[in-house]
C-alpha atoms as a PDB file:
ATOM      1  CA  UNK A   1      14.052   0.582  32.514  1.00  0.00           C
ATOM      2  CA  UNK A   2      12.103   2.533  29.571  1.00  0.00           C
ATOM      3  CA  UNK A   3       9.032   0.592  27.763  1.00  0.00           C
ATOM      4  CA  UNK A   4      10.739  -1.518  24.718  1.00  0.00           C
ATOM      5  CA  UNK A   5       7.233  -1.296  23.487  1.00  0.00           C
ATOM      6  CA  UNK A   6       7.754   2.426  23.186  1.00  0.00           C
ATOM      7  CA  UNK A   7       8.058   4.099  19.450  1.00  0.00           C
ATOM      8  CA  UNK A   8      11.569   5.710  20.938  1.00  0.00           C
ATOM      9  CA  UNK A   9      12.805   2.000  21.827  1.00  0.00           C
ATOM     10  CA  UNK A  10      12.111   0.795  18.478  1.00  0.00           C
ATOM     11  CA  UNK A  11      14.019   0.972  14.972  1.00  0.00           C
ATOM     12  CA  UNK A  12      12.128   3.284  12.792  1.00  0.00           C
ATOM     13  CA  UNK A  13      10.626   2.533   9.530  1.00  0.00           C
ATOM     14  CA  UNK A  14       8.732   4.095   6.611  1.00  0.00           C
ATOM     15  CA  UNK A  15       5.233   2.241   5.644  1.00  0.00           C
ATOM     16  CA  UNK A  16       3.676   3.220   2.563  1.00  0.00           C
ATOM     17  CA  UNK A  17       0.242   3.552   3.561  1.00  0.00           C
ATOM     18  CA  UNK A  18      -2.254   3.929   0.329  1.00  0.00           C
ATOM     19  CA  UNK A  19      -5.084   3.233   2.710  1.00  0.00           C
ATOM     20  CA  UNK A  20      -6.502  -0.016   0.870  1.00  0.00           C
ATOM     21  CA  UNK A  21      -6.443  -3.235   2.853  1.00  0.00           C
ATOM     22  CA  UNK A  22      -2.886  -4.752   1.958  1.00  0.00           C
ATOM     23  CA  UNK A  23      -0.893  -1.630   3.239  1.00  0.00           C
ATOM     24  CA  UNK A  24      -2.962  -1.669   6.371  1.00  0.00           C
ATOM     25  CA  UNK A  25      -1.707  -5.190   7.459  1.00  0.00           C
ATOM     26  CA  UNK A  26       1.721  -4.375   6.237  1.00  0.00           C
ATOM     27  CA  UNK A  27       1.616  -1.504   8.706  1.00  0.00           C
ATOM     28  CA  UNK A  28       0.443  -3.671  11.274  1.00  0.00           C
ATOM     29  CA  UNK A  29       2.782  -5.658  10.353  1.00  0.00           C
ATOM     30  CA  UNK A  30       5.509  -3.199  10.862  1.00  0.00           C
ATOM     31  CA  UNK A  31       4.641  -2.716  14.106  1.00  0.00           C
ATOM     32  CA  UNK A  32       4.380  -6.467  14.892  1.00  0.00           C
ATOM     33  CA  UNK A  33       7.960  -7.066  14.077  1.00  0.00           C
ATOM     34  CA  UNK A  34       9.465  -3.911  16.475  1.00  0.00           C
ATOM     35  CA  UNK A  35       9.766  -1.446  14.284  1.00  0.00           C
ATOM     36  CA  UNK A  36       8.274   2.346  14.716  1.00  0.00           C
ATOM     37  CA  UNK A  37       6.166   2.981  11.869  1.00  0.00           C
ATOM     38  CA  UNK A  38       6.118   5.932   9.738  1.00  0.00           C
ATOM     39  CA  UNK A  39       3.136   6.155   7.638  1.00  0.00           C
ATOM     40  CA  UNK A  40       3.533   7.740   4.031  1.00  0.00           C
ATOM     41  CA  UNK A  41       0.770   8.130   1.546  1.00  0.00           C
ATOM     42  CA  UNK A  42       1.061  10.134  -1.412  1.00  0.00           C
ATOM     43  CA  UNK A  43      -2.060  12.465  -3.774  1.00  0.00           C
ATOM     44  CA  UNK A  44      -0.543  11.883  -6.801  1.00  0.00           C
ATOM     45  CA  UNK A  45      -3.749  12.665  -8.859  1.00  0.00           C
ATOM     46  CA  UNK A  46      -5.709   9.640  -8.204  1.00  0.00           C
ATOM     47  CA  UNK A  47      -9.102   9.636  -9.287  1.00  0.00           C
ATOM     48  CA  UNK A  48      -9.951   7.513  -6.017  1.00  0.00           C
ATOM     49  CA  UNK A  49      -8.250  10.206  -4.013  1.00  0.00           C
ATOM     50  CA  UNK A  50     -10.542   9.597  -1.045  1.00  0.00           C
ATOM     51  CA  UNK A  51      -8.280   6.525  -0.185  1.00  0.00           C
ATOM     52  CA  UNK A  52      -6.098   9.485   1.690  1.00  0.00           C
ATOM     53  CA  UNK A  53      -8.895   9.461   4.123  1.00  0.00           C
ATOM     54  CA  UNK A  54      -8.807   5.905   4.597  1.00  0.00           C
ATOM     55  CA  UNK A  55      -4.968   6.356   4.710  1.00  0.00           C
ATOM     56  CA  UNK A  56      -5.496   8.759   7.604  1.00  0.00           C
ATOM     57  CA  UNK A  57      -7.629   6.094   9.884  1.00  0.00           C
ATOM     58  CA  UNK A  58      -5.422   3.553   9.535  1.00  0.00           C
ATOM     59  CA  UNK A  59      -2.275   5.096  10.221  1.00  0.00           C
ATOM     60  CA  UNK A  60      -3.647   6.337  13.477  1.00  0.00           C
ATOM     61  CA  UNK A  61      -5.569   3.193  14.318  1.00  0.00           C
ATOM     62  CA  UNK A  62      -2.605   1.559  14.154  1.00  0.00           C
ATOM     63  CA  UNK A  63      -0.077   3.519  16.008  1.00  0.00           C
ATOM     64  CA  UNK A  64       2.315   5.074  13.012  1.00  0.00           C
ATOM     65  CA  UNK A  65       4.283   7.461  14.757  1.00  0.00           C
ATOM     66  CA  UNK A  66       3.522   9.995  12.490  1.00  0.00           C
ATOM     67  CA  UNK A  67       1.883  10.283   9.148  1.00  0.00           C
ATOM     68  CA  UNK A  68       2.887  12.238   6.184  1.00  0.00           C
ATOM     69  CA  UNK A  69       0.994  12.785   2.612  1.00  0.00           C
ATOM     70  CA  UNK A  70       3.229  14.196   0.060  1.00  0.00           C
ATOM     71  CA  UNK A  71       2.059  15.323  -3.464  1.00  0.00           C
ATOM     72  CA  UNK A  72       3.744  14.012  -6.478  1.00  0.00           C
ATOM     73  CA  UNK A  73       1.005  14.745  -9.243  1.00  0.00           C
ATOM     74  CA  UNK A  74       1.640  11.879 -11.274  1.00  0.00           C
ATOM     75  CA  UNK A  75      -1.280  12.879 -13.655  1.00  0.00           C
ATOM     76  CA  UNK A  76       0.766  15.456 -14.979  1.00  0.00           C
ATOM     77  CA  UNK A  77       2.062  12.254 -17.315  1.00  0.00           C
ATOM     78  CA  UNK A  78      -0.746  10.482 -17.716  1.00  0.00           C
ATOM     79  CA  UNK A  79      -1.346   6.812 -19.285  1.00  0.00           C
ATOM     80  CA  UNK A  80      -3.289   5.319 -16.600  1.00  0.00           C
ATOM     81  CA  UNK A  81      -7.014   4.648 -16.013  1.00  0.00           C
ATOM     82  CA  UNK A  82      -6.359   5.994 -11.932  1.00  0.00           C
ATOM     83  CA  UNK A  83      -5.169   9.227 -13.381  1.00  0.00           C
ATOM     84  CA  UNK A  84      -6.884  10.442 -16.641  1.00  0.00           C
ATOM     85  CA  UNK A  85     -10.141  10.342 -17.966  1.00  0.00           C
ATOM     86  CA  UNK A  86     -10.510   6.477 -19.609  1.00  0.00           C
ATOM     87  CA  UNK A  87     -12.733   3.862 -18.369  1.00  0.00           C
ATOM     88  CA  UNK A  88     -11.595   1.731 -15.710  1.00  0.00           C
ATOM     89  CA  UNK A  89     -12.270  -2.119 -16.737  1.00  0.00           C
ATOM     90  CA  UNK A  90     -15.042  -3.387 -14.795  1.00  0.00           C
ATOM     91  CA  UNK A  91     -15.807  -7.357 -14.276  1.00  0.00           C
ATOM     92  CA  UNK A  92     -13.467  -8.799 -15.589  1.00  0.00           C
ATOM     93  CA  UNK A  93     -12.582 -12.464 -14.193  1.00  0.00           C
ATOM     94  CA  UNK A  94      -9.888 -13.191 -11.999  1.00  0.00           C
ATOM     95  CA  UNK A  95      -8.245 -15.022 -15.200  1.00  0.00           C
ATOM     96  CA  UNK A  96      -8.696 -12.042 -17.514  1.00  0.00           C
ATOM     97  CA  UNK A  97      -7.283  -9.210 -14.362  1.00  0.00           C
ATOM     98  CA  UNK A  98      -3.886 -11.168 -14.261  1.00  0.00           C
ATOM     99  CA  UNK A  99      -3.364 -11.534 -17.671  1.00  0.00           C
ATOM    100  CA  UNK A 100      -0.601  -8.548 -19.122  1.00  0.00           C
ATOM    101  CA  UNK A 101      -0.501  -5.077 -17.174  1.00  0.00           C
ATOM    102  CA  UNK A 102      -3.885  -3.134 -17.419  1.00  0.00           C
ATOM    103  CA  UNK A 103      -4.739  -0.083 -17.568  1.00  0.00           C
ATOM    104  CA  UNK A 104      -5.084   0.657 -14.609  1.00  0.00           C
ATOM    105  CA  UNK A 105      -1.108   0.991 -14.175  1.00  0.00           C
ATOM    106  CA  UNK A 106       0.294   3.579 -12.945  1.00  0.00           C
ATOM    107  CA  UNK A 107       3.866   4.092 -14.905  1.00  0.00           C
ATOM    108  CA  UNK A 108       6.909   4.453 -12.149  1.00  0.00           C
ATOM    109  CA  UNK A 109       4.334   4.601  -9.592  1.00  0.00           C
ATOM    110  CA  UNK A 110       6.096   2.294  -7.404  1.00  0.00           C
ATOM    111  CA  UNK A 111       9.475   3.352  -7.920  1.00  0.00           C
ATOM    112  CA  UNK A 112       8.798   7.024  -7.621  1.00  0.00           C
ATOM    113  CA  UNK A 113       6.861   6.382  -3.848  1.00  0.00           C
ATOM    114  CA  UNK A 114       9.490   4.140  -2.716  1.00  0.00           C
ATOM    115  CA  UNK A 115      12.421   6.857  -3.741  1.00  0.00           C
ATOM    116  CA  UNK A 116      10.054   9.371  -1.584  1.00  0.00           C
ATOM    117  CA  UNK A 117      10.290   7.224   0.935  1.00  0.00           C
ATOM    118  CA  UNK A 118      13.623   6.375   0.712  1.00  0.00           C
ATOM    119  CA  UNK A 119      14.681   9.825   1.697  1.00  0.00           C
ATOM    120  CA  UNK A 120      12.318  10.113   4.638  1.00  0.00           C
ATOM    121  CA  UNK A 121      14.395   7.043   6.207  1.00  0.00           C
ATOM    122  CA  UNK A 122      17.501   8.498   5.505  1.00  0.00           C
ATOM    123  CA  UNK A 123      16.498  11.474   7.584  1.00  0.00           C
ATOM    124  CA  UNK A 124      15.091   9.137   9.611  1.00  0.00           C
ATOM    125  CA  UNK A 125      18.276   7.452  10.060  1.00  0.00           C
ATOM    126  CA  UNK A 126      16.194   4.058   9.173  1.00  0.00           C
ATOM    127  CA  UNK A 127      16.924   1.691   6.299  1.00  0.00           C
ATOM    128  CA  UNK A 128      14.411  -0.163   6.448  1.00  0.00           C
ATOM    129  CA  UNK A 129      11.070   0.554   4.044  1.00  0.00           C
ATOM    130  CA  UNK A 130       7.735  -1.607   4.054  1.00  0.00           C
ATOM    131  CA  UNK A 131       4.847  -1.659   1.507  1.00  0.00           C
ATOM    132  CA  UNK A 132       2.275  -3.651   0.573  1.00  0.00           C
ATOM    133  CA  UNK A 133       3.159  -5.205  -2.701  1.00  0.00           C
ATOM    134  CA  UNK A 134       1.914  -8.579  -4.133  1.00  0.00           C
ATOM    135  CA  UNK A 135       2.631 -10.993  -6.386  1.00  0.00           C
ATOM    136  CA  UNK A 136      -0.183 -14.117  -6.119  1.00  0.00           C
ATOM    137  CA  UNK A 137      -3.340 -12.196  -6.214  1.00  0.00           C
ATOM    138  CA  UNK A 138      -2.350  -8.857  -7.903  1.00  0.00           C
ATOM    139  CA  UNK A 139      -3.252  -7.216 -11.219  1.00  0.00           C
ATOM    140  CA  UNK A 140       0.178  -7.960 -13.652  1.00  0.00           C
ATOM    141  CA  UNK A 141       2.101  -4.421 -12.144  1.00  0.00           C
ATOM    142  CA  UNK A 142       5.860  -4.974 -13.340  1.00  0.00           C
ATOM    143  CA  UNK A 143       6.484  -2.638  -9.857  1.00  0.00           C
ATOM    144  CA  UNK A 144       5.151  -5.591  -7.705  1.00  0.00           C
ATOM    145  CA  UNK A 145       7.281  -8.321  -8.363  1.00  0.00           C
ATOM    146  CA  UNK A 146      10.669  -9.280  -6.107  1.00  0.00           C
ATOM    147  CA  UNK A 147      12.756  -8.646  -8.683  1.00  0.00           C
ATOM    148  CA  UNK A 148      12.056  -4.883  -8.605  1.00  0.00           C
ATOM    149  CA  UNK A 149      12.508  -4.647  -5.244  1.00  0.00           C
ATOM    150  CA  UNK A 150      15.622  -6.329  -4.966  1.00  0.00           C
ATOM    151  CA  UNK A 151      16.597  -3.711  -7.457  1.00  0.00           C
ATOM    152  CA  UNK A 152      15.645  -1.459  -5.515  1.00  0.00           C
ATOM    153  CA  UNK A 153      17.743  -2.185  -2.482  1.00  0.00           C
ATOM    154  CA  UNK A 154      20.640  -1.987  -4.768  1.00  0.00           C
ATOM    155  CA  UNK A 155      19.761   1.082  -5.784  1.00  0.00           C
ATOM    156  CA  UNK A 156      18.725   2.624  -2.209  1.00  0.00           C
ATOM    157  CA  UNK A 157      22.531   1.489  -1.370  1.00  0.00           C
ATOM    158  CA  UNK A 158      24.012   3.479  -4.193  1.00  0.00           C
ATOM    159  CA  UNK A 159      21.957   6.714  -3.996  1.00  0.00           C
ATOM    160  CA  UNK A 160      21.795   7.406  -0.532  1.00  0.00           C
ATOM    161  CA  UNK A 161      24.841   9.133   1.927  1.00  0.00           C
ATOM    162  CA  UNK A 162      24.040   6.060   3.997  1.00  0.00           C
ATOM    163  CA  UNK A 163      24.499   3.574   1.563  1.00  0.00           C
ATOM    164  CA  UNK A 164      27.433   5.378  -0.094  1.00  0.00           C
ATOM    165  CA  UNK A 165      29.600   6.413   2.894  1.00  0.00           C
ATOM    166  CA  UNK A 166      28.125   4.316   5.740  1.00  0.00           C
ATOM    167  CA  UNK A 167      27.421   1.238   4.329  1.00  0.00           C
ATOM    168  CA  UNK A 168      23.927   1.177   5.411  1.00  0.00           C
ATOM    169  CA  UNK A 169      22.443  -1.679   3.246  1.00  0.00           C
ATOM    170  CA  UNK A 170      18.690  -0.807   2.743  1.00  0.00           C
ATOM    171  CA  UNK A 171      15.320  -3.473   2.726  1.00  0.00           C
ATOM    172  CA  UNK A 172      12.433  -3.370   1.534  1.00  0.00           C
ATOM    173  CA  UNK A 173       9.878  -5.435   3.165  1.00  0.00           C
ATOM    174  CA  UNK A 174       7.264  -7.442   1.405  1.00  0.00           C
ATOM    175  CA  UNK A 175       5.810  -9.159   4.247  1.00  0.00           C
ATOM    176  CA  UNK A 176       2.903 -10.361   1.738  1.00  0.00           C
ATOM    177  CA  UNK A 177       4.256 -11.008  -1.491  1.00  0.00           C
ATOM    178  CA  UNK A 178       3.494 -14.549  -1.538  1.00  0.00           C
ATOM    179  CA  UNK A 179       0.081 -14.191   0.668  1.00  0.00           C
ATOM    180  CA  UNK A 180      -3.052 -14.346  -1.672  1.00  0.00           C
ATOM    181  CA  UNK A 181      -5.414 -11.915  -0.465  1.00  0.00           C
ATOM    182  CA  UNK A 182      -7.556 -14.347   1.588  1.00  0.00           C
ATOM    183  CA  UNK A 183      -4.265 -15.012   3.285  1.00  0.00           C
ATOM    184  CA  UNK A 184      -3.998 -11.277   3.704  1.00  0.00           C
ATOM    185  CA  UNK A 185      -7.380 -10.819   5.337  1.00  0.00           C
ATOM    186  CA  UNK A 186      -6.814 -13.544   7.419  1.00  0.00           C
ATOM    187  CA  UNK A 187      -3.295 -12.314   8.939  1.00  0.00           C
ATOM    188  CA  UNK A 188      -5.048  -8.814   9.096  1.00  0.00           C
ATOM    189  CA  UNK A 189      -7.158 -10.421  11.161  1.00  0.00           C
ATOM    190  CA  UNK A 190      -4.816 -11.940  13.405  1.00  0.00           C
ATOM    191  CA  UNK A 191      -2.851  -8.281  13.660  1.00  0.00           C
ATOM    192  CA  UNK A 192      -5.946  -6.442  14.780  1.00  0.00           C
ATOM    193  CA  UNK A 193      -7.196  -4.597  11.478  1.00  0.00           C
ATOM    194  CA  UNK A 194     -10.250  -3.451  11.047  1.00  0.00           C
ATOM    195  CA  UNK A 195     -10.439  -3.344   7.313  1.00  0.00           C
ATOM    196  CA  UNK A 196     -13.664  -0.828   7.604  1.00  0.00           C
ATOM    197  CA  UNK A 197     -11.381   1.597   7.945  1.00  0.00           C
ATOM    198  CA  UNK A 198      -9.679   1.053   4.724  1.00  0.00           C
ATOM    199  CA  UNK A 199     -10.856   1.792   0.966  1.00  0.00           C
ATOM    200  CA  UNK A 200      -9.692  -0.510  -2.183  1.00  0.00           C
ATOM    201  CA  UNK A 201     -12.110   0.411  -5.099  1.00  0.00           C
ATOM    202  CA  UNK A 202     -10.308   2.247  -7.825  1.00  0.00           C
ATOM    203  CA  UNK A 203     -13.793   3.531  -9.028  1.00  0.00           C
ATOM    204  CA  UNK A 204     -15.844   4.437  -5.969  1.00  0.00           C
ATOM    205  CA  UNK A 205     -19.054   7.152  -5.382  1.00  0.00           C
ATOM    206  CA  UNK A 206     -21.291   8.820  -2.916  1.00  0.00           C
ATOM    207  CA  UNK A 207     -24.293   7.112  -1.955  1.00  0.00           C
ATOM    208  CA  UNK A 208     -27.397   9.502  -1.095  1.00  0.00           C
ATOM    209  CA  UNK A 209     -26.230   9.550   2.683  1.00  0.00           C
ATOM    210  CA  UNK A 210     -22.861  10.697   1.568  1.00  0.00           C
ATOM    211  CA  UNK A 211     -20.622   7.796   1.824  1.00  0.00           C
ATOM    212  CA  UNK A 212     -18.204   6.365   0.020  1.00  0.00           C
ATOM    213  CA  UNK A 213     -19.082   3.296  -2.151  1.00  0.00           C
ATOM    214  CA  UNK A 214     -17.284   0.683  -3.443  1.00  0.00           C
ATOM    215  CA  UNK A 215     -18.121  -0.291  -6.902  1.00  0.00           C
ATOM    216  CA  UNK A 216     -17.847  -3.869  -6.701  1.00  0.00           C
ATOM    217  CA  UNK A 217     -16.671  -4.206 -10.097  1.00  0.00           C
ATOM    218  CA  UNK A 218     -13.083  -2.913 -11.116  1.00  0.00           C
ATOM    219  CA  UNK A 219     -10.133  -5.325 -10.621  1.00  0.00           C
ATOM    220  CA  UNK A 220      -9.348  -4.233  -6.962  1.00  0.00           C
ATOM    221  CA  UNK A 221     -12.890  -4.430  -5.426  1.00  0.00           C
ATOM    222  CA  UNK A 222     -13.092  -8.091  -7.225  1.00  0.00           C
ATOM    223  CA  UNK A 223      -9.481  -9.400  -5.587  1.00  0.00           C
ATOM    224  CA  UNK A 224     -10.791  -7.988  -2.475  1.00  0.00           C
ATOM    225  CA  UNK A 225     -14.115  -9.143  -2.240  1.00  0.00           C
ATOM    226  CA  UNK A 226     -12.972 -12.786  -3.258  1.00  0.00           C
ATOM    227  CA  UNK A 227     -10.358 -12.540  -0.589  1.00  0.00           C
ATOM    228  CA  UNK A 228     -13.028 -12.133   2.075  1.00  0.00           C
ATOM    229  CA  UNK A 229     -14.410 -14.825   0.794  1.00  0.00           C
ATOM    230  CA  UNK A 230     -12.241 -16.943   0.531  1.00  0.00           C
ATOM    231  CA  UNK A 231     -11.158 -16.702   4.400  1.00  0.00           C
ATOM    232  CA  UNK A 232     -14.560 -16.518   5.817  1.00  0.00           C
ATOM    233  CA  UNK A 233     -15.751 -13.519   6.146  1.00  0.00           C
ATOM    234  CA  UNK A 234     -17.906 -10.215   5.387  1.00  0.00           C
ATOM    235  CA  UNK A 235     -16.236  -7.882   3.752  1.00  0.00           C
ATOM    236  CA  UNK A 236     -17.359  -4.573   6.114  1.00  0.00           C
ATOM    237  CA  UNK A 237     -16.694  -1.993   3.556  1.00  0.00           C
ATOM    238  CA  UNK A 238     -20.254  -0.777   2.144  1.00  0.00           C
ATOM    239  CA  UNK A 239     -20.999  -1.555  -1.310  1.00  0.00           C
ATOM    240  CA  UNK A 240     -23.144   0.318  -4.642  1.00  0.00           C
END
């Protein structure tokens, strides 16, 4: 009898894998619920474009079967703080970051990486999709809420052979939409995750030894930071 364990014995899915510390658990995630991850990350002109690296460790720390970065240069469009040259807010309160969509949204991003990603599971033959959306502790992106993904799902099912001629009703999974992010450090923690491996900041520099810093100031090093807190523990991530 083979190994049910084994990625070949297991339904495959597509992760998106950003490399930040919510799409690591959802990975993990993936795996803890039977499924064969595929990790996909995307360099779509991100000024913090050394999250790929991050991407990189985690998808083979935690067993993707294979992990793809595709290039969809969203900064071709502009009219976000992650892709064109305008400040990125720094700290602001936790009242003040979930208050209206900032600037630091990406238009379509969402919807643009899940169609990706919807065609890699059709050739997949999977119809299943994960990524690491979430709607407690999150910055006010319209592209992280349920309702978008449930549109979604109706739309995978109409624009797909699968969906169309099969049947093949798509999901995507949101395994921590309602987690806040201590919640999310805390389940990472129960799945095995070393969150050193990841990278959140949306602002981050070299330090005189050459590595990566964290700010410690935008919106996404705040939510994290308080997250650790919140649960108990050190964020291991090294900080300017």
């Amino acid at each position: 009898m083979g190994d049910p364990t084994a990625p070949a014995s297991r339904p495959p899915a597509v992760c998106l894998v950003s490399g930040g510390m919510d799409s690591a658990v959802v990975l993990a995630e993936a795996r803890e619920q039977g499924f064969a991850p595929h990790a996909l990350s995307f360099r779509y002109g991100q000024r913090h474009a050394v999250e790929l690296e991050a991407a990189a460790r985690v998808a083979e720390a935690l067993g993707a079967v294979e992990h793809r970065t595709v290039t969809v240069d969203l900064s071709a469009l502009g009219g976000s703080a992650l892709t064109d040259a305008m400040e990125v807010p720094k700290d602001r309160s936790r009242d003040v970051i979930g208050e209206g969509v900032p600037v630091t949204y990406v238009p379509a991003r969402n919807a643009v990486f899940l169609a990706v990603a919807l065609g890699w599971a059709e050739v997949l033959g999977s119809t299943d999709l994960f990524v690491g959306v979430n709607a407690v502790d999150y910055s006010g992106y319209p592209d992280c809420r349920p309702a978008f993904l449930r549109a979604f799902e109706t739309l995978a099912t109409l624009a797909t052979a699968a969906g169309a001629e099969e049947g093949a009703a798509f999901r995507v999974h949101a395994p921590l939409m309602e987690l806040s992010k201590a919640g999310i450090v805390l389940r990472g923690h129960e799945l095995g995750v070393d969150f050193g491996l990841t990278h959140t900041c949306y602002d981050p520099m070299h330090g005189p030894d050459g590595r990566v810093l964290a700010c410690g100031r935008c919106d996404a090093c705040h939510l994290r930071l308080d997250g650790f807190r919140e649960a108990g523990f050190e964020d291991p991530v090294p900080y300017a």
